[in-house]
C-alpha atoms as a PDB file:
ATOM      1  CA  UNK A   1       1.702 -30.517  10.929  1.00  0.00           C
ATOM      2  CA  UNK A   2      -0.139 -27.934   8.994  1.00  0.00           C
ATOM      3  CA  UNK A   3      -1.701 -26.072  11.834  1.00  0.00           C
ATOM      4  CA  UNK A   4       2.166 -25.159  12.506  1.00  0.00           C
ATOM      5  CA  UNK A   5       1.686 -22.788   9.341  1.00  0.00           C
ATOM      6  CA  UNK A   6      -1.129 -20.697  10.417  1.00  0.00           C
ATOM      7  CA  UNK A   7       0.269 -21.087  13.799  1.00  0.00           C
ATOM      8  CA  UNK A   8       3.516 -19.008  12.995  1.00  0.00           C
ATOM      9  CA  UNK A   9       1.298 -16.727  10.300  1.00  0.00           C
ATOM     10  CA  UNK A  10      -0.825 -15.954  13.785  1.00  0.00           C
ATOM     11  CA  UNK A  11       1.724 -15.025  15.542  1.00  0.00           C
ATOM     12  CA  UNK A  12       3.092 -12.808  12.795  1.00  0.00           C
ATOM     13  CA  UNK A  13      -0.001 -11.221  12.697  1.00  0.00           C
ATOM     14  CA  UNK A  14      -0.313 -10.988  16.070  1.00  0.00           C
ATOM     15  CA  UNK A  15       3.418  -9.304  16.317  1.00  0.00           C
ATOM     16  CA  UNK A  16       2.229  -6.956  13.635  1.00  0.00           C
ATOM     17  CA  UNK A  17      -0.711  -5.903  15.836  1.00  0.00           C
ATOM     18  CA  UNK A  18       1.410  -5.071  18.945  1.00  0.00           C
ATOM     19  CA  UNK A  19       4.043  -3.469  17.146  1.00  0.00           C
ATOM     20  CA  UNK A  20       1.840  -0.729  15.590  1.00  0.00           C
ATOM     21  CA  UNK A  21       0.549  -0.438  19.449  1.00  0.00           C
ATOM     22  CA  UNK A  22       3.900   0.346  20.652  1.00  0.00           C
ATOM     23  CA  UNK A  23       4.902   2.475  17.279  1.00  0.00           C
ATOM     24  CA  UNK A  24       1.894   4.665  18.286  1.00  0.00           C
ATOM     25  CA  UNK A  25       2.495   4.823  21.670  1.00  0.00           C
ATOM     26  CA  UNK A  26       5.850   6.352  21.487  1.00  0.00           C
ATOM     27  CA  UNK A  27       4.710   8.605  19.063  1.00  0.00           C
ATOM     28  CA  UNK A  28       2.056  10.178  21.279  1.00  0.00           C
ATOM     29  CA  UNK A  29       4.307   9.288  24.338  1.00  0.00           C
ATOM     30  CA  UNK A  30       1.595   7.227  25.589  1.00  0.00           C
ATOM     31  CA  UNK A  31       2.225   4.559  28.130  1.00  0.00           C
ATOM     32  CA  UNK A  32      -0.804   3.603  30.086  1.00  0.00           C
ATOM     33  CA  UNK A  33      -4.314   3.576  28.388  1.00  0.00           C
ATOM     34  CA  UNK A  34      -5.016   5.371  25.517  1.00  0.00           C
ATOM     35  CA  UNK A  35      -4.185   9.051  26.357  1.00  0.00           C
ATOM     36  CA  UNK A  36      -7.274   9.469  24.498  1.00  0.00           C
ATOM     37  CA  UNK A  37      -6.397   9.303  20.852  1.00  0.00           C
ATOM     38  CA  UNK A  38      -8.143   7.852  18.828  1.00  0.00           C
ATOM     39  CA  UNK A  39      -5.297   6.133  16.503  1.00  0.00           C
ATOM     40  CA  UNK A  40      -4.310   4.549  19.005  1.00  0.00           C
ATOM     41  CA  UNK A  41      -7.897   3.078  20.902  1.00  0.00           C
ATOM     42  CA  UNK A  42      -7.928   1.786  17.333  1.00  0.00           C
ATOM     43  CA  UNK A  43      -4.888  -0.088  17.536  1.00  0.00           C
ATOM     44  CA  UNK A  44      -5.465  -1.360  21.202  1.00  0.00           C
ATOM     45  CA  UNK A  45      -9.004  -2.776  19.954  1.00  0.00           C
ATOM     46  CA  UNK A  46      -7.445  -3.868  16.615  1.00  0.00           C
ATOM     47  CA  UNK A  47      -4.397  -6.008  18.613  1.00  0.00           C
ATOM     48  CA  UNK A  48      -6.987  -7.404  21.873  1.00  0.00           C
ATOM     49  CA  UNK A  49      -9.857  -8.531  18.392  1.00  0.00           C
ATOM     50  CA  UNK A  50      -6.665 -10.446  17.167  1.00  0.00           C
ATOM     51  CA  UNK A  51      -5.795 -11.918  21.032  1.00  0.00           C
ATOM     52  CA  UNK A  52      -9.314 -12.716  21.546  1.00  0.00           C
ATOM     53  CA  UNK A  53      -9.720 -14.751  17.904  1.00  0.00           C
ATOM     54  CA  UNK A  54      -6.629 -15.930  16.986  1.00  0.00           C
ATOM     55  CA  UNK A  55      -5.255 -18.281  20.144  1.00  0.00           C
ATOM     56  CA  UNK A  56      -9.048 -20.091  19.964  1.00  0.00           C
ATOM     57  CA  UNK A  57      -8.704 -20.376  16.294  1.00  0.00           C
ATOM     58  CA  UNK A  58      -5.284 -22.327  16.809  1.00  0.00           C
ATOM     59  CA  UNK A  59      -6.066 -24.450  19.596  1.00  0.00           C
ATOM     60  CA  UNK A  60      -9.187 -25.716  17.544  1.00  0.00           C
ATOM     61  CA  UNK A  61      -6.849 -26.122  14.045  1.00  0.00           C
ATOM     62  CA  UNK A  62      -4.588 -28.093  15.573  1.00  0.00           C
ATOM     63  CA  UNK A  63      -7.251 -30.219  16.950  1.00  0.00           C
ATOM     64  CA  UNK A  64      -8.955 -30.738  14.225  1.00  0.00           C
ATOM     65  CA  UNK A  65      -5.402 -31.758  12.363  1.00  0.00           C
ATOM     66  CA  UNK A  66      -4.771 -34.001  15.654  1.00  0.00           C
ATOM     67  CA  UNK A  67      -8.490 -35.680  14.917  1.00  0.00           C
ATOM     68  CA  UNK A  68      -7.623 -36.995  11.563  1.00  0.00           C
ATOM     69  CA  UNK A  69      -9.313 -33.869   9.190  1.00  0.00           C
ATOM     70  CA  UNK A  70      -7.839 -33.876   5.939  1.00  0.00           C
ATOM     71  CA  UNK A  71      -4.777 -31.663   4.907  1.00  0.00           C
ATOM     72  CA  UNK A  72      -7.349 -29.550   2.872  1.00  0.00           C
ATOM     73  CA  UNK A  73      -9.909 -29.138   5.546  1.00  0.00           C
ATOM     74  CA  UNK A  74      -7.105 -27.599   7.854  1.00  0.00           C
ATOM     75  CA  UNK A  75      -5.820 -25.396   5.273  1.00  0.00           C
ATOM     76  CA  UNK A  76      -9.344 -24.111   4.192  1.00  0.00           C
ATOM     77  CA  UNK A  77      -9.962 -23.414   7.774  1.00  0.00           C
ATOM     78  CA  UNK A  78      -6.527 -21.522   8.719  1.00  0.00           C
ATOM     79  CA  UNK A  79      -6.829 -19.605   5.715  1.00  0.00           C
ATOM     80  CA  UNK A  80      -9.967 -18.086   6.237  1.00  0.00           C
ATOM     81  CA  UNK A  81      -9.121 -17.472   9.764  1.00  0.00           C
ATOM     82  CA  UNK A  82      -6.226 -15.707   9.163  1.00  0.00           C
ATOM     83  CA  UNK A  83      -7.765 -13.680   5.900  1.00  0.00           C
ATOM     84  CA  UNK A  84     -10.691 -12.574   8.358  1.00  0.00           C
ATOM     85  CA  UNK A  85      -8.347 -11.240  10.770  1.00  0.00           C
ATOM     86  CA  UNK A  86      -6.482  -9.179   7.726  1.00  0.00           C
ATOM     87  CA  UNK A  87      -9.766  -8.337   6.374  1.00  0.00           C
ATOM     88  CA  UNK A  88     -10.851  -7.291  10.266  1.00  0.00           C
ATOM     89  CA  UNK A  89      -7.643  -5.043  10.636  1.00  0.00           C
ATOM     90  CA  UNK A  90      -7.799  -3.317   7.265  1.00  0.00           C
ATOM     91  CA  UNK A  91     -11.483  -2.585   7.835  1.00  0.00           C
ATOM     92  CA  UNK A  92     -11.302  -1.290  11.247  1.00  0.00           C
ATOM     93  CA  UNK A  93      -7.553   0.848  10.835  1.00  0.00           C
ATOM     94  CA  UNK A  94      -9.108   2.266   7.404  1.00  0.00           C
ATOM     95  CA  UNK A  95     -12.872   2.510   8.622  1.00  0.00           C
ATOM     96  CA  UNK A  96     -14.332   0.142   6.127  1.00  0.00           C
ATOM     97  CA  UNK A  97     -17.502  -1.236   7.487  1.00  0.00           C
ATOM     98  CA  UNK A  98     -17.669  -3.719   4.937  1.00  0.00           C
ATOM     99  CA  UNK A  99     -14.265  -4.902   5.084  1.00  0.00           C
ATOM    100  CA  UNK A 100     -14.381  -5.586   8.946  1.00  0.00           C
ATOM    101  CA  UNK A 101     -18.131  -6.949   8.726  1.00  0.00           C
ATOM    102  CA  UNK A 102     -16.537  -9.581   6.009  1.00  0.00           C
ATOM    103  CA  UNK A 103     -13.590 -10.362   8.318  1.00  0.00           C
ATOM    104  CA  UNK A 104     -15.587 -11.191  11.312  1.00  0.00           C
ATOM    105  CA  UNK A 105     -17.617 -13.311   9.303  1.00  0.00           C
ATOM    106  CA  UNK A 106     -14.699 -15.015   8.100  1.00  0.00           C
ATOM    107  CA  UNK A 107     -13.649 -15.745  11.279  1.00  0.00           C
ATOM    108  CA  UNK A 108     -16.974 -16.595  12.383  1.00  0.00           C
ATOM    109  CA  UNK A 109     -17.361 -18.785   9.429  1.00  0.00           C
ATOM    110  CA  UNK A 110     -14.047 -20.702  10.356  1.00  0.00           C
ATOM    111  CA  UNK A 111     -14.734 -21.124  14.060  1.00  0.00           C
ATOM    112  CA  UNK A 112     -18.124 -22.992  13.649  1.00  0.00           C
ATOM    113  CA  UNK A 113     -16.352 -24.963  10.723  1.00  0.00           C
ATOM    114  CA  UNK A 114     -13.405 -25.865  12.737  1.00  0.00           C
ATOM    115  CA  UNK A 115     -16.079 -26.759  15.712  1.00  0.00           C
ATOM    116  CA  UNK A 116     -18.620 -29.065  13.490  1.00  0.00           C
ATOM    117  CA  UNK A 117     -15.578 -30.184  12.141  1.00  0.00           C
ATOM    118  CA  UNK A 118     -14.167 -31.522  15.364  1.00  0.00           C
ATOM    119  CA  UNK A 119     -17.062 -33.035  16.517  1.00  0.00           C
ATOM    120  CA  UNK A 120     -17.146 -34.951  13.227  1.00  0.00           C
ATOM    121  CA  UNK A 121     -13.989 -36.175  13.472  1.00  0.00           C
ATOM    122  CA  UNK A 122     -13.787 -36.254  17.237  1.00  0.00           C
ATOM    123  CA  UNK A 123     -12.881 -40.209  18.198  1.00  0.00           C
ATOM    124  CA  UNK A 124     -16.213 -40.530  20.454  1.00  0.00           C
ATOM    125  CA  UNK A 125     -15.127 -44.070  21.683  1.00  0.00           C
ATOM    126  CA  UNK A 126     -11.873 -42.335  23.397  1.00  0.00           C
ATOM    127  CA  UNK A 127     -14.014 -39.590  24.751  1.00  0.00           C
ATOM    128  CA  UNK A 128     -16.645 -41.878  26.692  1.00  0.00           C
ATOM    129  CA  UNK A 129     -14.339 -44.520  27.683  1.00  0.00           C
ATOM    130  CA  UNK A 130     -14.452 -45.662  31.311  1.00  0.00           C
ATOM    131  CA  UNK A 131     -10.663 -45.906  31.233  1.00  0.00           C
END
């Protein structure tokens, strides 16, 4: 399956994420909240973006895989999924505008894909069957 690939790359990602939020909270010996720094509200946001993108991403790859899309199709959509989310985190940990404006859109641009692509390939006669 080759939503298993950006599977494990999303979890990397994702273990990236929550490992700068723990690096930063023992450095500011923070362990509720924020404590009000700024470093790390920016990694809290930067790891719940990921949480709220990533798992919807999958679950709709895999479908789309699971509904017949070419190998091509699913690789074109993981990819720009997870190079939005990159682009996302290096735009909002470096304040970049552009760079987390192009990484939204990226993963914008993925979601509706994988979604129109799912309801292409979505096997309608299974779905309205009076099994």
């Amino acid at each position: 399956m080759v939503s298993a690939l950006y599977a494990v790359l999303g979890t990397l990602l994702l273990l990236k994420l929550s490992v700068d939020v723990v690096r930063i909270r023992v450095q500011y010996h923070v362990a509720y909240g924020d404590g009000g720094f700024s470093e790390l509200q920016s990694a809290i946001r930067i790891h719940g973006n990921a949480v709220e993108y990533i798992p919807i991403g999958l679950i709709l790859l895999l479908f789309f895989e699971m509904d017949g899309a070419a190998y091509w199709m699913v690789h074109t959509c993981g990819s720009i999924l997870l190079i939005g989310r990159i682009m996302h985190y290096y735009g909002y940990r470096h304040r970049l505008f552009p760079w987390r404006r192009a990484g939204m859109a990226c993963t914008w641009l993925s979601l509706v894909l994988m979604v129109l692509g799912n309801l292409w390939f979505m096997p309608w006669e299974l779905v309205f069957s009076l099994r």
